[in-house]
PDB file of N, CA and C in Angstrom:
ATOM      1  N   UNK A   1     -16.381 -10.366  14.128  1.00  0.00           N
ATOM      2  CA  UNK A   1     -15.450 -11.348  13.601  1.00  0.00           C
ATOM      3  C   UNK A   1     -14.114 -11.192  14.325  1.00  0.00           C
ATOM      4  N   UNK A   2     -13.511 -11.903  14.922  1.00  0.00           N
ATOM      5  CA  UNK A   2     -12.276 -12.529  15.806  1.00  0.00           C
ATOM      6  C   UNK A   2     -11.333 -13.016  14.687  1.00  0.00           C
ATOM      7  N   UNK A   3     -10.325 -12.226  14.580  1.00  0.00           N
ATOM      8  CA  UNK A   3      -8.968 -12.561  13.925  1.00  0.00           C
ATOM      9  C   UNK A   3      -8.307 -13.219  14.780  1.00  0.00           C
ATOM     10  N   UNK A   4      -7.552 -14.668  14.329  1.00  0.00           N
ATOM     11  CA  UNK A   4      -6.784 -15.444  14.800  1.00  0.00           C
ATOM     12  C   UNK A   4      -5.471 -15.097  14.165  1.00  0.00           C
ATOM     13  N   UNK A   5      -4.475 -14.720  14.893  1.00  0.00           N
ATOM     14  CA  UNK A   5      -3.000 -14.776  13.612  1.00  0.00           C
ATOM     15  C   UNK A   5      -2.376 -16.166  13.519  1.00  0.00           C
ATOM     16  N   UNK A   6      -2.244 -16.129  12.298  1.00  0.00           N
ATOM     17  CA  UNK A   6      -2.049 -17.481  11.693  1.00  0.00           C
ATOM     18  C   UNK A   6      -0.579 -17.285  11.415  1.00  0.00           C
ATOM     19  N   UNK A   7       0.346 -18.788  11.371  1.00  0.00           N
ATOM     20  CA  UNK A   7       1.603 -18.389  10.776  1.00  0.00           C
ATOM     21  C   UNK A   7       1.890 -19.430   9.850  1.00  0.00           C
ATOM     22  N   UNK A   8       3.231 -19.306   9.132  1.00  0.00           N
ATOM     23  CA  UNK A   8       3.476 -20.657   8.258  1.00  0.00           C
ATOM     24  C   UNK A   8       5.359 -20.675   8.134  1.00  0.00           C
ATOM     25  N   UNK A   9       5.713 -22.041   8.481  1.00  0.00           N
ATOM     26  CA  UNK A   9       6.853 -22.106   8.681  1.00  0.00           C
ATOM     27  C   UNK A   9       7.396 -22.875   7.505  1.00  0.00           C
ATOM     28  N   UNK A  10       8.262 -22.685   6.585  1.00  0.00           N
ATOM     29  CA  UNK A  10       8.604 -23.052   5.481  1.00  0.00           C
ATOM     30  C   UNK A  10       9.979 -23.174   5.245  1.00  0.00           C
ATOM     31  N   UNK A  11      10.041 -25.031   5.177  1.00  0.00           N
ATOM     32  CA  UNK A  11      11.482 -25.257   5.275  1.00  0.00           C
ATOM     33  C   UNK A  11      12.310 -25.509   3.949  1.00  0.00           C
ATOM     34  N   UNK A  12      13.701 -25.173   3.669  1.00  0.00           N
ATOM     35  CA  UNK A  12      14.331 -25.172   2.244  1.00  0.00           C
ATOM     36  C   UNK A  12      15.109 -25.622   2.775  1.00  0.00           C
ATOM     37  N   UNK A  13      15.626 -26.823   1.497  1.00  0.00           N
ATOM     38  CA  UNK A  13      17.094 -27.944   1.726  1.00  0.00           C
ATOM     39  C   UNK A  13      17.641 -27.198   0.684  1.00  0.00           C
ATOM     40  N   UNK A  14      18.928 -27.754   0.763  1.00  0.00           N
ATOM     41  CA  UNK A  14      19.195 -27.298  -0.598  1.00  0.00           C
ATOM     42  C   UNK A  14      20.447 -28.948  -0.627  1.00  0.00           C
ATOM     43  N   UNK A  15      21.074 -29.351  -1.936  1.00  0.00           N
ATOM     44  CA  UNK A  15      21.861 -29.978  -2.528  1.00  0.00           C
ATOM     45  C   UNK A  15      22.811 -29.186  -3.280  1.00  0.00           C
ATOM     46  N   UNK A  16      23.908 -29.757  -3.301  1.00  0.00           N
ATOM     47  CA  UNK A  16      24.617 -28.514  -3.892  1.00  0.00           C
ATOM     48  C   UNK A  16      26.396 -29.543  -4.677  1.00  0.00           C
ATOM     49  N   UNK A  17      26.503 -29.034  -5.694  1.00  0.00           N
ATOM     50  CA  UNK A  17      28.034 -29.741  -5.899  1.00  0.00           C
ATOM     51  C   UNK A  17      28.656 -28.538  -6.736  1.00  0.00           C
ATOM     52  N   UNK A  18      29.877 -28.733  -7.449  1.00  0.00           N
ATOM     53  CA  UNK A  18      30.547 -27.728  -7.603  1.00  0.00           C
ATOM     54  C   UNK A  18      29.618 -26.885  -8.790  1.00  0.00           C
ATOM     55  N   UNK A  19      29.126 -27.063  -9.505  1.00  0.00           N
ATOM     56  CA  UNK A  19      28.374 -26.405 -10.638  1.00  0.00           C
ATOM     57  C   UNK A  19      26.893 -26.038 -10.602  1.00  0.00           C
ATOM     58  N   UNK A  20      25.728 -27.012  -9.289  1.00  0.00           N
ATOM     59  CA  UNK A  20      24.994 -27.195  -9.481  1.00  0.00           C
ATOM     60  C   UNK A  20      24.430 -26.834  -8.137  1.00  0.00           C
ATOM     61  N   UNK A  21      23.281 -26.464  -8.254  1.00  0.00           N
ATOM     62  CA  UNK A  21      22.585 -26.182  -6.528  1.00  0.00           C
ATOM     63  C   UNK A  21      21.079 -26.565  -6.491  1.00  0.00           C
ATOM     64  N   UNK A  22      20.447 -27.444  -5.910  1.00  0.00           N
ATOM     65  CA  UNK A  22      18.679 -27.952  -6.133  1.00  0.00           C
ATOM     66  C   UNK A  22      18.337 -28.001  -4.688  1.00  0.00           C
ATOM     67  N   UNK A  23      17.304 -26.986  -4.921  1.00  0.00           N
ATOM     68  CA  UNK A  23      16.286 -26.686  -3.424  1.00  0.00           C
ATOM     69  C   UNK A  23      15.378 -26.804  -3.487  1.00  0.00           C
ATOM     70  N   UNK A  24      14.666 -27.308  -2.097  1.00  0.00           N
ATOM     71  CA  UNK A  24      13.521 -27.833  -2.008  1.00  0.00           C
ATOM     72  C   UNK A  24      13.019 -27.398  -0.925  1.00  0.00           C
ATOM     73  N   UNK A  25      11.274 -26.827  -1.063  1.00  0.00           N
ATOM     74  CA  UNK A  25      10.880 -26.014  -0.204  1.00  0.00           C
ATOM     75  C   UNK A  25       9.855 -26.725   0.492  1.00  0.00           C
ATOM     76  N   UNK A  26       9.214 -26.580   1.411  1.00  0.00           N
ATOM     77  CA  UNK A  26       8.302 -27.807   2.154  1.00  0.00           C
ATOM     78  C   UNK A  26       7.089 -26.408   3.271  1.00  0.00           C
ATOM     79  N   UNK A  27       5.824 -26.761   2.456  1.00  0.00           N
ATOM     80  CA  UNK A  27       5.246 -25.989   3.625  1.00  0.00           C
ATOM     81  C   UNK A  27       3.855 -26.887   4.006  1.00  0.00           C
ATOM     82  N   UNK A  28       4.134 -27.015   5.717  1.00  0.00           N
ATOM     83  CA  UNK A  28       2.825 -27.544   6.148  1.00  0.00           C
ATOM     84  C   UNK A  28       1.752 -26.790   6.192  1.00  0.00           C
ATOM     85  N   UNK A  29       0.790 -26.726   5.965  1.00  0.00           N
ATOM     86  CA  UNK A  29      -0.473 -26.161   6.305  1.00  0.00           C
ATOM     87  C   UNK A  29      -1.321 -26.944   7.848  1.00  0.00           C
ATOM     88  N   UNK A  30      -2.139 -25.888   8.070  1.00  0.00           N
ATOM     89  CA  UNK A  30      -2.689 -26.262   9.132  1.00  0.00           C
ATOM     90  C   UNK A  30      -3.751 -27.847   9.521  1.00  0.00           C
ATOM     91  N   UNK A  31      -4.096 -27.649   7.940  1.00  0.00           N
ATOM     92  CA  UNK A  31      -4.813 -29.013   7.813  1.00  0.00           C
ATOM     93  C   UNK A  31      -4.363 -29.792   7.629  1.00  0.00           C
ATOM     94  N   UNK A  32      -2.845 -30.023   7.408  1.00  0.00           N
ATOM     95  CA  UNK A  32      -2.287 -31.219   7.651  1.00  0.00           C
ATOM     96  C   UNK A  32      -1.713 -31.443   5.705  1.00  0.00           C
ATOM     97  N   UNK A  33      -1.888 -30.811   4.954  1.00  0.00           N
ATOM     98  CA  UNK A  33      -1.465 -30.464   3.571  1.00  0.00           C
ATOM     99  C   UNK A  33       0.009 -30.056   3.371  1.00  0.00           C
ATOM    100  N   UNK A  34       0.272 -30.698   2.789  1.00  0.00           N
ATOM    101  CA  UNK A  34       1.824 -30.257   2.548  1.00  0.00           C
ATOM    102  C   UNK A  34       2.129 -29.974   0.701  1.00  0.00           C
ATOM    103  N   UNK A  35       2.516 -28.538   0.505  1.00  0.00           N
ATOM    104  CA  UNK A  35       3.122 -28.129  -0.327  1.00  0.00           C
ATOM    105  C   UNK A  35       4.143 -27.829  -0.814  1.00  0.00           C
ATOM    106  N   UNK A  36       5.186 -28.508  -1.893  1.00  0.00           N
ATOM    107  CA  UNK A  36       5.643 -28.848  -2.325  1.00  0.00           C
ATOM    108  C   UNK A  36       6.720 -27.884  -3.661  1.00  0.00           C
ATOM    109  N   UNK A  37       7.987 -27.597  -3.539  1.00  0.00           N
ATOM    110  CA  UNK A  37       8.221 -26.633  -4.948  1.00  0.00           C
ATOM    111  C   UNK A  37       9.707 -26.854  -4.738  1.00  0.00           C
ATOM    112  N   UNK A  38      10.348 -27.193  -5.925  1.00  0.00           N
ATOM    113  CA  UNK A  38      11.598 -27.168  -6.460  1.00  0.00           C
ATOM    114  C   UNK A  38      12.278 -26.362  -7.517  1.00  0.00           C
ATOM    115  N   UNK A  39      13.535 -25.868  -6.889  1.00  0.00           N
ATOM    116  CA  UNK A  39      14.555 -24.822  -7.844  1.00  0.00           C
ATOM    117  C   UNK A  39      16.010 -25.283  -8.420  1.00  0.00           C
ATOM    118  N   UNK A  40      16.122 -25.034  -9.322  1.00  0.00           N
ATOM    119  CA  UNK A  40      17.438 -25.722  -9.572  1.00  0.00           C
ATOM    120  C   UNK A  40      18.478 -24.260  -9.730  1.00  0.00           C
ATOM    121  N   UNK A  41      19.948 -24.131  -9.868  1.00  0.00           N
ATOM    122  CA  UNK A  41      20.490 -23.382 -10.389  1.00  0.00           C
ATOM    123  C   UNK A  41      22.020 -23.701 -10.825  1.00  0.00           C
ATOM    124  N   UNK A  42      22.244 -23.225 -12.004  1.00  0.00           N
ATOM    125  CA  UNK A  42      23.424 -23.888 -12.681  1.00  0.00           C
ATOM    126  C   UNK A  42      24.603 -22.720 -12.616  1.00  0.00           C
ATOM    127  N   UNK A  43      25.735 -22.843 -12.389  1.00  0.00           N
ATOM    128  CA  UNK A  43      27.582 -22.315 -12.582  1.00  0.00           C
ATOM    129  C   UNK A  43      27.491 -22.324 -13.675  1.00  0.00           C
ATOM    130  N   UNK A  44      28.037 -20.954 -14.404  1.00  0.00           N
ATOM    131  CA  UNK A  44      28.983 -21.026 -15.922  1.00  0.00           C
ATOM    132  C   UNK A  44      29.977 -21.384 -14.938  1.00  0.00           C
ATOM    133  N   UNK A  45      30.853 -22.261 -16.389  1.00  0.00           N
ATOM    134  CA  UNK A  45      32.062 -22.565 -15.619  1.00  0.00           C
ATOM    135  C   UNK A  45      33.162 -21.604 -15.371  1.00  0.00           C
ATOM    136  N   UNK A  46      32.662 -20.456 -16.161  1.00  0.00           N
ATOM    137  CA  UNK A  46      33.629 -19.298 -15.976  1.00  0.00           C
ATOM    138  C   UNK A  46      33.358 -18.518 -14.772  1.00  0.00           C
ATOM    139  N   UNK A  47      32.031 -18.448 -14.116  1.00  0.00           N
ATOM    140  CA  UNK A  47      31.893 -17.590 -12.985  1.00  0.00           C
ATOM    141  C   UNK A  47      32.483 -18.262 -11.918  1.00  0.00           C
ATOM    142  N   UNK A  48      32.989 -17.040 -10.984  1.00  0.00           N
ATOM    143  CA  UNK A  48      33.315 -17.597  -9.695  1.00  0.00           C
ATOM    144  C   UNK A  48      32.678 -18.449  -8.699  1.00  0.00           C
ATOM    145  N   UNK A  49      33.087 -19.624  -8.032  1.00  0.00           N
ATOM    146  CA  UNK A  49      31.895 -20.398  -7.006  1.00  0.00           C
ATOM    147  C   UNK A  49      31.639 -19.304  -5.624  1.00  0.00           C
ATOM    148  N   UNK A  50      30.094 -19.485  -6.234  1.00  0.00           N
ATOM    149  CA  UNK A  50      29.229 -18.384  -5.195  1.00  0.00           C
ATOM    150  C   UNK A  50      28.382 -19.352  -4.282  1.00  0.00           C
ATOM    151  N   UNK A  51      28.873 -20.333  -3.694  1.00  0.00           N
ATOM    152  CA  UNK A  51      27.364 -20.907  -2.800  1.00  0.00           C
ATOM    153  C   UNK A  51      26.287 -20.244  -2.090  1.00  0.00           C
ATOM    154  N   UNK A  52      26.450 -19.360  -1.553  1.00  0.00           N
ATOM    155  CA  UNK A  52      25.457 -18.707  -1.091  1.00  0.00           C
ATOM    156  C   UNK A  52      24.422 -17.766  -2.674  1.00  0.00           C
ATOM    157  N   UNK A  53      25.053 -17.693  -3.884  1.00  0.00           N
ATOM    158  CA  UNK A  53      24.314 -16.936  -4.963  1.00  0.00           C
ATOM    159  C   UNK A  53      23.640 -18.033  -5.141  1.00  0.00           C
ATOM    160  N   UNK A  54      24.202 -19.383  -6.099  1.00  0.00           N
ATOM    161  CA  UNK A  54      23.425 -20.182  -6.073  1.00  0.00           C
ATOM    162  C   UNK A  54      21.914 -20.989  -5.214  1.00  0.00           C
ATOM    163  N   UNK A  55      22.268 -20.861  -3.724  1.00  0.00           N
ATOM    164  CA  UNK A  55      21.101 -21.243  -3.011  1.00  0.00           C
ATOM    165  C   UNK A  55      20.341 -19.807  -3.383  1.00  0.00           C
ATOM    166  N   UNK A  56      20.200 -18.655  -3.045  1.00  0.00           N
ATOM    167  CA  UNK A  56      19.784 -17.673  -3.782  1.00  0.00           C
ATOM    168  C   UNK A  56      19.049 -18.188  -4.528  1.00  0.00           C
ATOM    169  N   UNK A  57      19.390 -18.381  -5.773  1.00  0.00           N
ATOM    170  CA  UNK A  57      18.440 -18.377  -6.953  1.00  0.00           C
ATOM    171  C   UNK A  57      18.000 -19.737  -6.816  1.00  0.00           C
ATOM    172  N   UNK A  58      18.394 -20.933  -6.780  1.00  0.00           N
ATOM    173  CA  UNK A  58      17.569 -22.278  -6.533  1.00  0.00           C
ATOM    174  C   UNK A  58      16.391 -22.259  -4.986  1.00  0.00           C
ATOM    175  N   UNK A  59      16.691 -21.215  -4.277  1.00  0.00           N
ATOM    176  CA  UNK A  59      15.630 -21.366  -3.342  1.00  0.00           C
ATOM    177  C   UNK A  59      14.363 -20.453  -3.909  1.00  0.00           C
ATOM    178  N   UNK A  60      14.894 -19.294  -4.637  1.00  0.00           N
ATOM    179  CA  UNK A  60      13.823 -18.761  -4.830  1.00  0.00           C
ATOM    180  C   UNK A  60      13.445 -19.025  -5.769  1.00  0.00           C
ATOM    181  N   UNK A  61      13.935 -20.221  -7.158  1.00  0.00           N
ATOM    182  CA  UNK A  61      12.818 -20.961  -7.910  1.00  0.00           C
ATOM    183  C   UNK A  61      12.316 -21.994  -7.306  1.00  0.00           C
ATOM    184  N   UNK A  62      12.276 -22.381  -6.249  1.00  0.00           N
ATOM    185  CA  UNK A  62      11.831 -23.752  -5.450  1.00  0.00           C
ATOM    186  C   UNK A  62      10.470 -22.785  -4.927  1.00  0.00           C
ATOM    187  N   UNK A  63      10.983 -21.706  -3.984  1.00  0.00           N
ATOM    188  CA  UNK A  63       9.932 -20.995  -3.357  1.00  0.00           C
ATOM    189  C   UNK A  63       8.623 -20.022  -4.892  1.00  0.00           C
ATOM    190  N   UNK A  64       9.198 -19.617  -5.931  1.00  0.00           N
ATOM    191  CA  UNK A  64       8.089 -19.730  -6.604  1.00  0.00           C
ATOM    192  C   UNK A  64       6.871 -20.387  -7.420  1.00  0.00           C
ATOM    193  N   UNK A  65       7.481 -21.757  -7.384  1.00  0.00           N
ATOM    194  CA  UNK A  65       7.118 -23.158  -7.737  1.00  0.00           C
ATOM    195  C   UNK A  65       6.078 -23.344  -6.531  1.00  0.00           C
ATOM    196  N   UNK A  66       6.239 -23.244  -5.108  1.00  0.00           N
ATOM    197  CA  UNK A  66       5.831 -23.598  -4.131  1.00  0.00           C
ATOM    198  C   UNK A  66       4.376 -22.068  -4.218  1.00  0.00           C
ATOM    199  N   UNK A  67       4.442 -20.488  -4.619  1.00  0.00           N
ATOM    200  CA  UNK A  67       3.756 -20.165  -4.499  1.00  0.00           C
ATOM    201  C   UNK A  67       2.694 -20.850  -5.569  1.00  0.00           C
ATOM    202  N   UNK A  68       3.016 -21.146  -6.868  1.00  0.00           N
ATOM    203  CA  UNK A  68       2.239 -21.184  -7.862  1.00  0.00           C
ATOM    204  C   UNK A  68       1.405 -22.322  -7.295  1.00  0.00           C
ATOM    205  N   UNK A  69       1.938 -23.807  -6.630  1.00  0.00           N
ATOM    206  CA  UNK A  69       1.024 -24.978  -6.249  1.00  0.00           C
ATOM    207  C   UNK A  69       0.151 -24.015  -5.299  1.00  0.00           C
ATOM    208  N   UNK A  70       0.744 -23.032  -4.241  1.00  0.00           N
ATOM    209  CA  UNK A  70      -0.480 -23.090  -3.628  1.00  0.00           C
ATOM    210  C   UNK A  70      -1.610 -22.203  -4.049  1.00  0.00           C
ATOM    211  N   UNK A  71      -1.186 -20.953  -4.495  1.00  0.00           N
ATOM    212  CA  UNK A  71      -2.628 -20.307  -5.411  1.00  0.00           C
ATOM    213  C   UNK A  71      -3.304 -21.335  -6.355  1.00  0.00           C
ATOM    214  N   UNK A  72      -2.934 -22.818  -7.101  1.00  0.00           N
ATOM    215  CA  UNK A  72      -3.554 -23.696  -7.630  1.00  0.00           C
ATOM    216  C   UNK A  72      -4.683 -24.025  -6.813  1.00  0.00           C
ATOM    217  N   UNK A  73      -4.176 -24.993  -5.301  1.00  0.00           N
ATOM    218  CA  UNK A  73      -4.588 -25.323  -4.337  1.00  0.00           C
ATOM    219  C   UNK A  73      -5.898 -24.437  -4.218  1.00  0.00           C
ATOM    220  N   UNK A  74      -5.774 -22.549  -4.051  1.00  0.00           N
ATOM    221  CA  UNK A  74      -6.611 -21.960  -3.021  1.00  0.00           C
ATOM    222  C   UNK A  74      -7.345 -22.060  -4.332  1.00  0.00           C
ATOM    223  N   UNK A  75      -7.258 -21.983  -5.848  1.00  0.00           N
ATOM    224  CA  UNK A  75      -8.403 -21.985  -7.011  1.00  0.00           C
ATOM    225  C   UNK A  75      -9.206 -23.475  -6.380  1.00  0.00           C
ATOM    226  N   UNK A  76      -8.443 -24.624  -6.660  1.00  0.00           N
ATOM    227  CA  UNK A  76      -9.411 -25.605  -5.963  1.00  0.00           C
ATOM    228  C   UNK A  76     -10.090 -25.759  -5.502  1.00  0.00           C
ATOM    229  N   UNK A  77      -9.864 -25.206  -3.893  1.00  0.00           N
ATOM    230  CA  UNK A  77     -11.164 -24.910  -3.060  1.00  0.00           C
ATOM    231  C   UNK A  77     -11.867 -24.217  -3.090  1.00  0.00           C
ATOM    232  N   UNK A  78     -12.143 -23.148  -3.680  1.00  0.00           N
ATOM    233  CA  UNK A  78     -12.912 -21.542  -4.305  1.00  0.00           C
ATOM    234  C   UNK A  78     -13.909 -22.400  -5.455  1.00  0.00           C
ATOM    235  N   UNK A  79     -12.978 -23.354  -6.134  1.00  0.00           N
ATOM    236  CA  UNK A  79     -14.166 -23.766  -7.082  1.00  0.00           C
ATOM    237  C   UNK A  79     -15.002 -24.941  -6.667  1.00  0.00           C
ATOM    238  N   UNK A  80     -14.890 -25.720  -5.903  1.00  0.00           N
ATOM    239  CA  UNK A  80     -15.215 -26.679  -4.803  1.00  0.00           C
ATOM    240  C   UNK A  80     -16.338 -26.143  -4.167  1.00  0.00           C
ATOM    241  N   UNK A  81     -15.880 -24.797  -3.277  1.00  0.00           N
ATOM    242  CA  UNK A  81     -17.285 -24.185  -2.320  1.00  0.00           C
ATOM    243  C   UNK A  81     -17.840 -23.695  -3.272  1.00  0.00           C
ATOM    244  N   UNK A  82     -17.526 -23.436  -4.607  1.00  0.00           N
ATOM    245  CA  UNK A  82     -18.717 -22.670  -5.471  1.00  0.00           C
ATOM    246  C   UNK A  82     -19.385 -23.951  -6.473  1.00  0.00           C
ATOM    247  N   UNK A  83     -18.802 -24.244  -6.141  1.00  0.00           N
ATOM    248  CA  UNK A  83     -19.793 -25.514  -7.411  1.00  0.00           C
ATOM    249  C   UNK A  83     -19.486 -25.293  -8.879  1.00  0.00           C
ATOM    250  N   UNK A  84     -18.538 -24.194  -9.026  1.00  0.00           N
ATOM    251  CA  UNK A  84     -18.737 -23.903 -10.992  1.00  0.00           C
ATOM    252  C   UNK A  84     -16.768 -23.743 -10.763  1.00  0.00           C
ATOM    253  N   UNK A  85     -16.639 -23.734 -11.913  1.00  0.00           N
ATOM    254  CA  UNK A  85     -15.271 -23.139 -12.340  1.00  0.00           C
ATOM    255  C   UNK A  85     -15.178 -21.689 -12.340  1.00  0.00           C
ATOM    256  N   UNK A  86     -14.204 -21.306 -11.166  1.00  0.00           N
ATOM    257  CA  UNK A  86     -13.951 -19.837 -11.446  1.00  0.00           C
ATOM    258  C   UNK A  86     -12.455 -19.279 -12.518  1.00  0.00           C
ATOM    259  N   UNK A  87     -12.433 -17.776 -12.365  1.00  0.00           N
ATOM    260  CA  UNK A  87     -11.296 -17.891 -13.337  1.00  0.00           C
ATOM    261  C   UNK A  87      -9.915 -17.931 -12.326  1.00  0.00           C
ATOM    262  N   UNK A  88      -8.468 -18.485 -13.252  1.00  0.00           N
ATOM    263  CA  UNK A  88      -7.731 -18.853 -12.618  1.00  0.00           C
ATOM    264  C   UNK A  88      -7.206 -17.512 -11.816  1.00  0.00           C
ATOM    265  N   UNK A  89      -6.453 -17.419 -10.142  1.00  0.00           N
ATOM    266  CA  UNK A  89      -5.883 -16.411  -9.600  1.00  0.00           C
ATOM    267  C   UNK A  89      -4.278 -17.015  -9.855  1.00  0.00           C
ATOM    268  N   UNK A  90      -3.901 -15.279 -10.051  1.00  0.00           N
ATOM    269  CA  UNK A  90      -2.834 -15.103 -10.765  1.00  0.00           C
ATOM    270  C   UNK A  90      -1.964 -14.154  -9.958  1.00  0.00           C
ATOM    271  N   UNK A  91      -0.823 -14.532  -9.746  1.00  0.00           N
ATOM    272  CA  UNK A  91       0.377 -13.426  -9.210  1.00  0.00           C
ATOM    273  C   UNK A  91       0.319 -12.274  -8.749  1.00  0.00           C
TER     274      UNK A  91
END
């Protein structure tokens, strides 16, 4: 068996205004599938403006949103080539 290294390039926007920060993560797959995951993150109005904390935490709820679709995804096809329902994979 011949290992190919595979890679995956995964792009994050982010939106941002004085209180509020929403990111969005985008990953192509090889087959031409694109997966999908969004983070939001909110300012007390008492904390200091951190833009870089905020993308922080709105990218990495965008990027765990984005893992959960795709372990959905890989249950899909697992239950697809098997013909039955398997149990769900988890974190």
């Amino acid at each position: 068996m011949t290992h190919n290294p595979a890679g995956w390039h995964i792009e994050v926007e982010f939106t941002e205004d004085d209180r509020h920060t929403r990111a969005a993560a985008l990953l192509r797959l090889a087959d031409g599938t694109e997966v999908r995951g969004h983070g939001h993150a909110s300012r007390h109005r008492v904390d200091p403006q951190q833009p870089r904390v905020g993308e922080e935490v709105a990218g990495a709820r965008a990027l765990n949103e984005l893992a959960l679709r795709l372990l959905d995804k890989a249950h899909g096809e697992i239950d697809q080539a098997a013909g039955r329902v398997s149990h769900p994979i988890h974190v």
